[in-house]
N, C-alpha and C. Protein backbone atom coordinates (compact mmCIF):
# COMPACT_ATOMS: atom_id res chain seq x y z
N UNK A 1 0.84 -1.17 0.00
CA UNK A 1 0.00 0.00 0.00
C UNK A 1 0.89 1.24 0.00
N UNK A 2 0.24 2.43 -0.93
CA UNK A 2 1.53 3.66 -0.57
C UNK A 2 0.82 4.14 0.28
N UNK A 3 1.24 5.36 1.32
CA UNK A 3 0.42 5.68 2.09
C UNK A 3 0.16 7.41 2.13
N UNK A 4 0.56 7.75 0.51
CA UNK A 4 0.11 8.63 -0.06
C UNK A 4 -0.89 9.33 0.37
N UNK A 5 -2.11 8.49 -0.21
CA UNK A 5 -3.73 8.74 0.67
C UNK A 5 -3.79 8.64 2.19
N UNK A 6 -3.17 8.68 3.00
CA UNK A 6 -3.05 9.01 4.13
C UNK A 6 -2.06 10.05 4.60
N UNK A 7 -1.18 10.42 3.79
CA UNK A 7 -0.48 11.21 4.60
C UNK A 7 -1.18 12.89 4.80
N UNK A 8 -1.41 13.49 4.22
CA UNK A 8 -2.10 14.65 5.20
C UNK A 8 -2.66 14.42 6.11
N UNK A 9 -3.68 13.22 6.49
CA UNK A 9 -4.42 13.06 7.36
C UNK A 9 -3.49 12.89 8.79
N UNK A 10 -2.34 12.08 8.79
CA UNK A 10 -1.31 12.06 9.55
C UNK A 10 -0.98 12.84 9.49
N UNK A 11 -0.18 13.67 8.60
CA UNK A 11 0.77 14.69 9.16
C UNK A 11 -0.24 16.06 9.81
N UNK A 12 -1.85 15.86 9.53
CA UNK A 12 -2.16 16.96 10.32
C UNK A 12 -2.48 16.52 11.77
N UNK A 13 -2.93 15.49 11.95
CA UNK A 13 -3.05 14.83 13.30
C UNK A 13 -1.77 15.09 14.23
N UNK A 14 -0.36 14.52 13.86
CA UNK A 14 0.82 14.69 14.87
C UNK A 14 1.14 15.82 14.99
N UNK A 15 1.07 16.98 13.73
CA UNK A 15 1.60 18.16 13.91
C UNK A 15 0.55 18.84 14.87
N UNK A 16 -0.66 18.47 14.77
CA UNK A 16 -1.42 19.08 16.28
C UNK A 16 -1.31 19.18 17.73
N UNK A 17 -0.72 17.53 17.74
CA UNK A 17 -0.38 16.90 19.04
C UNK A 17 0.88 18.16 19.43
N UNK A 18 2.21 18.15 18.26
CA UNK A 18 2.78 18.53 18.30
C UNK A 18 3.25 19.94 18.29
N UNK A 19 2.49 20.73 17.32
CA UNK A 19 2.96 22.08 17.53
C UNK A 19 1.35 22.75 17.90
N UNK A 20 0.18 22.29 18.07
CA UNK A 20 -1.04 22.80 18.76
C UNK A 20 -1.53 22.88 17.97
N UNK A 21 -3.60 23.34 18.61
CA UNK A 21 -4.49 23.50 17.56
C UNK A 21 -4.99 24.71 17.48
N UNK A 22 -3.82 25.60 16.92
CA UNK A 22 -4.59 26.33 16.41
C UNK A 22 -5.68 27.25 15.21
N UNK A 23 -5.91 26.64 14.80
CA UNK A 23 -7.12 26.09 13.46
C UNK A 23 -8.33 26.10 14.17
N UNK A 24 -9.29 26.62 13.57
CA UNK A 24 -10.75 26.48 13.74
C UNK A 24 -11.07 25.44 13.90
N UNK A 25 -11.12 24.44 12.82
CA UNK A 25 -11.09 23.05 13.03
C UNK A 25 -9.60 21.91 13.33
N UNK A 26 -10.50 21.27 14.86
CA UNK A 26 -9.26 20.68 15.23
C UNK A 26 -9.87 18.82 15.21
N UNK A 27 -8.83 18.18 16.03
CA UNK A 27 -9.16 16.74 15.69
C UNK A 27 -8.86 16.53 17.03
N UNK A 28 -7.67 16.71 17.74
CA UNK A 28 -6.63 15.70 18.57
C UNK A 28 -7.07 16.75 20.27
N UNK A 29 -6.94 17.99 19.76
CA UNK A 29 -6.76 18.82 20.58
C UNK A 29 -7.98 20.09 20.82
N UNK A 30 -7.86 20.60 21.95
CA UNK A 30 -8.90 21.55 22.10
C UNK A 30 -8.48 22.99 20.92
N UNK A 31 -9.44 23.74 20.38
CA UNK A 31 -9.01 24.96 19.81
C UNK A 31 -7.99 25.71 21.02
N UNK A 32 -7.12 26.48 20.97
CA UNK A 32 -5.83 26.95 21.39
C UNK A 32 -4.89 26.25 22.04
N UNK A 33 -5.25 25.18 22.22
CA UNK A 33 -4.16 24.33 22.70
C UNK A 33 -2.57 24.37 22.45
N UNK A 34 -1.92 24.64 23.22
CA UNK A 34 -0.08 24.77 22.72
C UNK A 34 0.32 23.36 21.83
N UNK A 35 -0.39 22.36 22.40
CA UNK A 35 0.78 21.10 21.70
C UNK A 35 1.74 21.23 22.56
N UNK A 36 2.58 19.83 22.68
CA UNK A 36 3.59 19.76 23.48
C UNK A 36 4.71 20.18 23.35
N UNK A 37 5.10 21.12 22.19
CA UNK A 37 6.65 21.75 21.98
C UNK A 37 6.48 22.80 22.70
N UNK A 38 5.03 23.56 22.61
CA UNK A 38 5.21 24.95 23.49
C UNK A 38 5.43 25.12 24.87
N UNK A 39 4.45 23.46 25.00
CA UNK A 39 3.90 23.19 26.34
C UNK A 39 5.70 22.83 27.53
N UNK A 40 5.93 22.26 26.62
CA UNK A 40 7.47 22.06 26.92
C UNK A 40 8.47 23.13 27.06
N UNK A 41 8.40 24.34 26.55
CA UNK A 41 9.33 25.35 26.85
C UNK A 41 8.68 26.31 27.76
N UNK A 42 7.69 25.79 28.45
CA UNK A 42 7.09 26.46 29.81
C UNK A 42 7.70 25.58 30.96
N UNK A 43 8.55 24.56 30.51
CA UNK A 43 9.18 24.18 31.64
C UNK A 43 10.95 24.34 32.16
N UNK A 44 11.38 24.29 33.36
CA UNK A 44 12.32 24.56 33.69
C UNK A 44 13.23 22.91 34.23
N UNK A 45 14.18 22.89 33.59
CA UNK A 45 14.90 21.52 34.10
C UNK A 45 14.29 20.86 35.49
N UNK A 46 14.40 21.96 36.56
CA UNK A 46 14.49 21.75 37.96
C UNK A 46 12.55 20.91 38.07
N UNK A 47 12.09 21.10 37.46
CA UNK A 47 10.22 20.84 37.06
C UNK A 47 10.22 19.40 36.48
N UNK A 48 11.27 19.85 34.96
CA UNK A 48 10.98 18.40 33.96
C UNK A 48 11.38 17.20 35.13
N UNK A 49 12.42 16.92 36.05
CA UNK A 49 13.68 16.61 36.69
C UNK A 49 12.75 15.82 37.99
N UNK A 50 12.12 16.01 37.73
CA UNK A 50 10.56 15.75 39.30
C UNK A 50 10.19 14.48 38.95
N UNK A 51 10.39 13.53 40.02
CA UNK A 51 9.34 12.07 39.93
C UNK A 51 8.40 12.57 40.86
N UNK A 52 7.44 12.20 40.46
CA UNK A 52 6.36 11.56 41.72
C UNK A 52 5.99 10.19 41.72
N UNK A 53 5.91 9.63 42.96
CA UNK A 53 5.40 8.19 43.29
C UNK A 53 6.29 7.32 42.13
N UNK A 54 7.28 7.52 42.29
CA UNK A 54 7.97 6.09 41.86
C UNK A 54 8.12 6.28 40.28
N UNK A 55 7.14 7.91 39.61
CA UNK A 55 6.74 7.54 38.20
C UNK A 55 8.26 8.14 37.44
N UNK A 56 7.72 7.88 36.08
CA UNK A 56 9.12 8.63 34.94
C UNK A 56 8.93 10.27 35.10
N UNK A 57 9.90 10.92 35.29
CA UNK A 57 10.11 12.36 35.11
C UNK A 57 9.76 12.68 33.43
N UNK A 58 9.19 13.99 33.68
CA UNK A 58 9.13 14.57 32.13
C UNK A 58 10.32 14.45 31.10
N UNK A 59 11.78 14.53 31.88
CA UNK A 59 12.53 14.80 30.84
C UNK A 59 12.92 12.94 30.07
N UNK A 60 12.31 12.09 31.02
CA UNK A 60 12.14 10.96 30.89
C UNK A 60 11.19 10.71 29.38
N UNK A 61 10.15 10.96 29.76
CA UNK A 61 9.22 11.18 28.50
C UNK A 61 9.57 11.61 27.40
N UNK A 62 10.25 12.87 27.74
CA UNK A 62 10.24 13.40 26.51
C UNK A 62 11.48 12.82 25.35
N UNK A 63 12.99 12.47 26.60
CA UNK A 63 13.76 11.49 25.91
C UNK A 63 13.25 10.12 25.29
N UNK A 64 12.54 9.35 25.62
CA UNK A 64 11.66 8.57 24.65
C UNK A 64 11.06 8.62 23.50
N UNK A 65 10.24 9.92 23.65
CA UNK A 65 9.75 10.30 22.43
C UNK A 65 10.65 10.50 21.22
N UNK A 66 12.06 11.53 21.54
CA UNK A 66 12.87 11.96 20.95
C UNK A 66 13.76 10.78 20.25
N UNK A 67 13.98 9.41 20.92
CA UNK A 67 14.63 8.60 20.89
C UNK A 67 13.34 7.72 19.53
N UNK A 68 12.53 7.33 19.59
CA UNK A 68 11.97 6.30 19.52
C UNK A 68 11.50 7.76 17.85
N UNK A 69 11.13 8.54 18.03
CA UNK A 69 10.85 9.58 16.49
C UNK A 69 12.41 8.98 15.50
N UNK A 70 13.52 9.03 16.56
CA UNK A 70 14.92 9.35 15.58
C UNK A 70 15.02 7.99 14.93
N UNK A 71 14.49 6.55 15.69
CA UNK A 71 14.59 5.58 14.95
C UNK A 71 13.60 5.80 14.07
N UNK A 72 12.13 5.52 14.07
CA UNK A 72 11.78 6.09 12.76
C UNK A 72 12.34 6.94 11.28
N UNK A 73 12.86 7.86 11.33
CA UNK A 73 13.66 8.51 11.10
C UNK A 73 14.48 8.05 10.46
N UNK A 74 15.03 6.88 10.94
CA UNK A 74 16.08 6.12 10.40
C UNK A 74 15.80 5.53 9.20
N UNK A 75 14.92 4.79 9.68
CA UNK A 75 14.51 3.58 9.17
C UNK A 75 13.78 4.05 7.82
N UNK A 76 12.92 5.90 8.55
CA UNK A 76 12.63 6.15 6.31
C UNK A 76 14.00 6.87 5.74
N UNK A 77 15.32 6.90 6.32
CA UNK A 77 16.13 7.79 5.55
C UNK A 77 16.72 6.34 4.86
N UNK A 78 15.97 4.74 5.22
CA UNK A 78 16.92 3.88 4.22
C UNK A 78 17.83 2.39 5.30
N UNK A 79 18.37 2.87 6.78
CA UNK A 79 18.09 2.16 7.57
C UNK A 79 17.19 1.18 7.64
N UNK A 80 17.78 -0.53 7.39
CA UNK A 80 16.70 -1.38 7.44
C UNK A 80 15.96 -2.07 8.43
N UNK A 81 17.11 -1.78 9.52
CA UNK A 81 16.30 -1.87 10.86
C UNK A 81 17.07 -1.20 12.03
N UNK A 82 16.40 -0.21 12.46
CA UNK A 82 17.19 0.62 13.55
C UNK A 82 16.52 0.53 14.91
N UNK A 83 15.99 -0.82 14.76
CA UNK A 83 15.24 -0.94 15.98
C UNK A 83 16.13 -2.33 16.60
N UNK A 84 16.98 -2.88 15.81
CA UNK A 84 17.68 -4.11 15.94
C UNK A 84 18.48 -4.02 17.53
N UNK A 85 19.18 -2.65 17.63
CA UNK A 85 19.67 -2.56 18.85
C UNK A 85 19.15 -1.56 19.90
N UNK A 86 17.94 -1.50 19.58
CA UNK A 86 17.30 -0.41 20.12
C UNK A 86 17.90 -0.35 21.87
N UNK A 87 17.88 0.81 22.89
CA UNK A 87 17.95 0.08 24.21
C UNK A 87 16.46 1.14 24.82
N UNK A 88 15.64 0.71 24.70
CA UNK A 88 14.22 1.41 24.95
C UNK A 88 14.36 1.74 26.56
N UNK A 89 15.28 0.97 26.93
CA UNK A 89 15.00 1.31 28.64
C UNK A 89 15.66 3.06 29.23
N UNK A 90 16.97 3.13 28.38
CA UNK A 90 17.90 4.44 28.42
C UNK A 90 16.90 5.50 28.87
N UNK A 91 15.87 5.74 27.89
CA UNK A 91 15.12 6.78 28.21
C UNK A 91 14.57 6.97 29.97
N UNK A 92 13.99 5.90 30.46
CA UNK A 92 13.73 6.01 31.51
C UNK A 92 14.60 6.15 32.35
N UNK A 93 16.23 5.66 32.37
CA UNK A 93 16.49 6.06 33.10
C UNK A 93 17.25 7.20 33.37
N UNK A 94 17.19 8.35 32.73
CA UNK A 94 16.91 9.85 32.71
C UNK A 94 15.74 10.22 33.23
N UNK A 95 16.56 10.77 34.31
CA UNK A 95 15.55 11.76 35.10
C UNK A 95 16.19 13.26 35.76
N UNK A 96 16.88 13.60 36.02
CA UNK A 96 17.83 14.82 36.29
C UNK A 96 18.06 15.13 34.64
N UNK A 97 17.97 16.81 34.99
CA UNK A 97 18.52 17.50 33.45
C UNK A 97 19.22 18.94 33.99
N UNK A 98 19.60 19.50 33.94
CA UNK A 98 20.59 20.59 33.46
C UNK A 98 19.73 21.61 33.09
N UNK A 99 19.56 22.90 33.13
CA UNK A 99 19.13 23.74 32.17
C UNK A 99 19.58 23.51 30.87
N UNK A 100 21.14 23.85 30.31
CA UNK A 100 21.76 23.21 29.41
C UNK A 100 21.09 21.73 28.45
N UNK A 101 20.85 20.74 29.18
CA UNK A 101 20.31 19.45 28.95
C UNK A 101 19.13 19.72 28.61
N UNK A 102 18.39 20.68 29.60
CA UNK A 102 16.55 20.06 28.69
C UNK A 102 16.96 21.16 27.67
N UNK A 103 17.74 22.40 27.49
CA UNK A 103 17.52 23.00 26.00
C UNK A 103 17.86 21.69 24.59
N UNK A 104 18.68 21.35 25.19
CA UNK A 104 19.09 20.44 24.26
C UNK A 104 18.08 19.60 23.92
N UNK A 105 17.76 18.88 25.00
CA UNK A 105 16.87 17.93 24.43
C UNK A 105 15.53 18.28 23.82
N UNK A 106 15.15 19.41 24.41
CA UNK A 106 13.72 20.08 23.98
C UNK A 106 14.49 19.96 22.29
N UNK A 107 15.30 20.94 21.93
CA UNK A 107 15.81 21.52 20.55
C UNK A 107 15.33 20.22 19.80
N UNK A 108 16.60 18.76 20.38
CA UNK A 108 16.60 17.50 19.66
C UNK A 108 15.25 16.64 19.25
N UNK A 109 14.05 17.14 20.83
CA UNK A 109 12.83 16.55 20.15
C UNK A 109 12.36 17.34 19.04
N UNK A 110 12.48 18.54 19.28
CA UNK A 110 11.63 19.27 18.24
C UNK A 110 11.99 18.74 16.62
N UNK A 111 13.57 19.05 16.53
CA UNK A 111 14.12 18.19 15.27
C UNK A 111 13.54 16.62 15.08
N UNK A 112 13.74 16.00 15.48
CA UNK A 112 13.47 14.64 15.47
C UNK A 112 11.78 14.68 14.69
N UNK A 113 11.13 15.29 15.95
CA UNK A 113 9.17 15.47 15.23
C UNK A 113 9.38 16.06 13.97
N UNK A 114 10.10 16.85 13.63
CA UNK A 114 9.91 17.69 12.77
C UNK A 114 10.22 17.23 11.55
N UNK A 115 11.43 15.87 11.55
CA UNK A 115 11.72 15.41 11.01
C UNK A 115 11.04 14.03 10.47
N UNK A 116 10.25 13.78 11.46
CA UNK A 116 9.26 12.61 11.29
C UNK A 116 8.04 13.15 10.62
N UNK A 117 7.68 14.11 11.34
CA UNK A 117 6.47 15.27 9.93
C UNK A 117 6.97 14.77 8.60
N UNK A 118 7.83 15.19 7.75
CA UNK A 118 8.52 14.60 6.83
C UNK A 118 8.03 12.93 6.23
N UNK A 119 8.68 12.53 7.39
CA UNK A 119 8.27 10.84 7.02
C UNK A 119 7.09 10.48 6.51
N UNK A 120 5.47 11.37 7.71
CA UNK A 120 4.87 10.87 7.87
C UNK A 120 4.44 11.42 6.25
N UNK A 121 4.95 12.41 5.66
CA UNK A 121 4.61 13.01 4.32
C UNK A 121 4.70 12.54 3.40
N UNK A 122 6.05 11.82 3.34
CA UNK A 122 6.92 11.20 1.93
C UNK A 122 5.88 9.77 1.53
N UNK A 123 5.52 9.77 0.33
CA UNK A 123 5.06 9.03 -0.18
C UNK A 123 6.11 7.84 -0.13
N UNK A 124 5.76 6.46 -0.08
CA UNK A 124 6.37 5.00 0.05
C UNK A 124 5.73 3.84 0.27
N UNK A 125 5.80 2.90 -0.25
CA UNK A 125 5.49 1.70 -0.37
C UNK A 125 5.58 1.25 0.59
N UNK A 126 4.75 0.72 1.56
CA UNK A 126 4.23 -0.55 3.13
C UNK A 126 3.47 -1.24 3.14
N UNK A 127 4.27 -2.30 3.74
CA UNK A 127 3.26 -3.34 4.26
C UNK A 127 2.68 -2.91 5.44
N UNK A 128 1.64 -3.84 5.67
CA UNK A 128 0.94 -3.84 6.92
C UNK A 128 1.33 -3.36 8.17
N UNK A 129 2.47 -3.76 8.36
CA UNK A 129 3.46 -3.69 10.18
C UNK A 129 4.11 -2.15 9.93
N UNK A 130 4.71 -2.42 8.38
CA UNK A 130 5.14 -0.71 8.42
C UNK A 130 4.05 -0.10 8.99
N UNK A 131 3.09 -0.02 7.59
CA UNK A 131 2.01 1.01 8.05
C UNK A 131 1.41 1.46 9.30
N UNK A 132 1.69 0.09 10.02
CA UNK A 132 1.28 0.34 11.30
C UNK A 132 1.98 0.92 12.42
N UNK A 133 3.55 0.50 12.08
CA UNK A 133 4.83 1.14 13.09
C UNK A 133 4.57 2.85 12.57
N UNK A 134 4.29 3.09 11.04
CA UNK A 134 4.49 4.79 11.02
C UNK A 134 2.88 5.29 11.80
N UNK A 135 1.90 5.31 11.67
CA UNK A 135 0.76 5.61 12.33
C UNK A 135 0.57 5.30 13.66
N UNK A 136 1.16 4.37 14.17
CA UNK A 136 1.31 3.81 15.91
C UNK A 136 1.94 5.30 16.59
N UNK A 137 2.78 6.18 15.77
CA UNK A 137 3.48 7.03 16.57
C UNK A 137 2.21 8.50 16.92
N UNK A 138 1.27 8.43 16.05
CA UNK A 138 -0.01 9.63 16.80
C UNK A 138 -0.14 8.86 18.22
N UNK A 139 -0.86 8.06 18.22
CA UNK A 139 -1.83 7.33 19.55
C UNK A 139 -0.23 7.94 20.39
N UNK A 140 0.85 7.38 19.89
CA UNK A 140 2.00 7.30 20.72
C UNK A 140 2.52 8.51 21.29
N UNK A 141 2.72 9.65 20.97
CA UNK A 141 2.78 10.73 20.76
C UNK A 141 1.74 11.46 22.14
N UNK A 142 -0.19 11.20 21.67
CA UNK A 142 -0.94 11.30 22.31
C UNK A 142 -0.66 11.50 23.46
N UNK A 143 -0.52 9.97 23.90
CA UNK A 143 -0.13 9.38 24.76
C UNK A 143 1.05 9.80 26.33
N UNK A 144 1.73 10.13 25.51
CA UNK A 144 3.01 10.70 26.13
C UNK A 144 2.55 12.30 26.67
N UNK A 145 2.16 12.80 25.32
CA UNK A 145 1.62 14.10 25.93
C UNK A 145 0.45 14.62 27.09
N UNK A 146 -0.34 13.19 27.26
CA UNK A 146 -1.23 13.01 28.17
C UNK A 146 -0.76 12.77 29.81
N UNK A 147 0.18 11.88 29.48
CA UNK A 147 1.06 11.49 30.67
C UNK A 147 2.05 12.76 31.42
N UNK A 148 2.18 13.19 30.21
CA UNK A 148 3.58 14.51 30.86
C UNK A 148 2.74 15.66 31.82
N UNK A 149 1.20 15.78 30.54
CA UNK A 149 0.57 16.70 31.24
C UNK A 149 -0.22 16.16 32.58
N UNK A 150 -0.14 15.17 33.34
CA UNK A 150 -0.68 14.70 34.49
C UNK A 150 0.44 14.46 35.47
N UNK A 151 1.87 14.76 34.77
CA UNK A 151 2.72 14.71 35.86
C UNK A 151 2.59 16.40 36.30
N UNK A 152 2.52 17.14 35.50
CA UNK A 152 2.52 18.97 35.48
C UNK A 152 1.09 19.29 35.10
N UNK A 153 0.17 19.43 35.89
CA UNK A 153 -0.98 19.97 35.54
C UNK A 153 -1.14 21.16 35.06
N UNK A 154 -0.01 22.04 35.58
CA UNK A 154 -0.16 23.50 34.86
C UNK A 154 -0.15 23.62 33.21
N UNK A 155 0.26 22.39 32.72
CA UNK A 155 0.45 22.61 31.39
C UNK A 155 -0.69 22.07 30.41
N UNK A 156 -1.86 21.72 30.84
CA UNK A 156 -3.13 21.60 30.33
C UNK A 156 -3.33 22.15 29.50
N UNK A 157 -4.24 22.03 28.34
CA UNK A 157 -4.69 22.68 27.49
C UNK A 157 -6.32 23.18 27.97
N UNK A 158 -6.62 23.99 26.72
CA UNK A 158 -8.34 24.73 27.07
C UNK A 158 -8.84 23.32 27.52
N UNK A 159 -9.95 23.69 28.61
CA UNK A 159 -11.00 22.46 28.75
C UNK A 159 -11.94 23.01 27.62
N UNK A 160 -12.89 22.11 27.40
CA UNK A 160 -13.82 22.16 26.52
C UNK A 160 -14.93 23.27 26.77
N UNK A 161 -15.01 23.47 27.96
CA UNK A 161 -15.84 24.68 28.42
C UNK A 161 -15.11 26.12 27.71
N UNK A 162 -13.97 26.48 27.82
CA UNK A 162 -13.27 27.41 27.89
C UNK A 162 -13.17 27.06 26.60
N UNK A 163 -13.06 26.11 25.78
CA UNK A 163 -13.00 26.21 24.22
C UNK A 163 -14.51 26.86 23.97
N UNK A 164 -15.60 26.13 24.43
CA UNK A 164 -16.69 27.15 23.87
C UNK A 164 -17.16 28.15 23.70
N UNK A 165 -16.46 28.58 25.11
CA UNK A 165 -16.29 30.17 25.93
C UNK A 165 -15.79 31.06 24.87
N UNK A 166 -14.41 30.78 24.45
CA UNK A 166 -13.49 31.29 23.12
C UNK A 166 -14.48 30.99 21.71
N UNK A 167 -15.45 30.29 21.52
CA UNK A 167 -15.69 30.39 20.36
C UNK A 167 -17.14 31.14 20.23
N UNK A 168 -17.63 31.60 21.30
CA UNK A 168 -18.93 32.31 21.34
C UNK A 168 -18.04 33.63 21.75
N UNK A 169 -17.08 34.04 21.64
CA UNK A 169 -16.37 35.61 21.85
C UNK A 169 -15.94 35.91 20.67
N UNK A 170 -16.17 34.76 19.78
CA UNK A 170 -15.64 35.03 18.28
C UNK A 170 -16.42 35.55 17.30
């Protein structure tokens, strides 16, 4: 299958997750929502750097994401399997960052998504498991961004009330 006929539909879905909804019409996210790149440079190392109850720190998360986009990445620049030595655990165990460190890593996720935008664009020939490893990364994505924002509640997006609120002021 190429996945031609799907790719806008993807690349507008992650880039929501990712850089926010701000569009009249949204899918993933509330109307003004940051997305998690913005949502992410409202934070300070000493914040990302925080467990609670035993859980993964943000900068934990977000190294996953960054990690697990770059194999993708790989694998459409021609890489036939960059998942062969993957070490999926690394990410978690980052949890302390640096001011220095989360710029970095914020910068590196942003590249990485930005670079997978791309992927999710480029027309190419998949099978089934592909198709499914490149589209697994929205839910995935979602996901992460759901989790980060329940470790940091301040970084919520509009509730749905406050989206309606904003669209009857319009």
């Amino acid at each position: 299958m190429n996945n031609s006929e799907l790719s806008t539909t993807l690349t507008t879905l992650f880039s929501e997750l990712l850089d926010g909804a701000h569009r009249r019409h949204t899918y993933m996210l509330n109307v003004g929502d940051d997305g998690l790149l913005a949502s992410l440079d409202k934070l300070s190392a000493d914040a990302v750097s925080r467990t609670h109850a035993g859980g993964a720190s943000i900068a934990a998360h977000v190294d996953h994401l960054r990690y697990g986009l770059s194999l993708m990445n790989r694998w459409h620049e021609g890489e036939e399997n960059p998942w062969k030595d993957a070490d999926w655990t690394a990410s978690w165990r980052k949890t302390n960052v640096t001011e220095a460190e989360w710029s970095r890593l914020r910068a590196e996720l942003r590249q990485e998504a930005h670079r997978f935008l791309e992927t999710l664009a480029a027309p190419r020939e998949l099978n089934e498991r592909q198709l499914t490893a490149l589209v697994s990364n929205i839910p995935h994505l979602a996901y992460h961004l759901g989790a980060i924002r329940q470790i940091d509640r301040a970084l919520r997006g509009p509730t749905a009330e406050e989206e309606v609120a904003a669209k009857k002021a319009r």
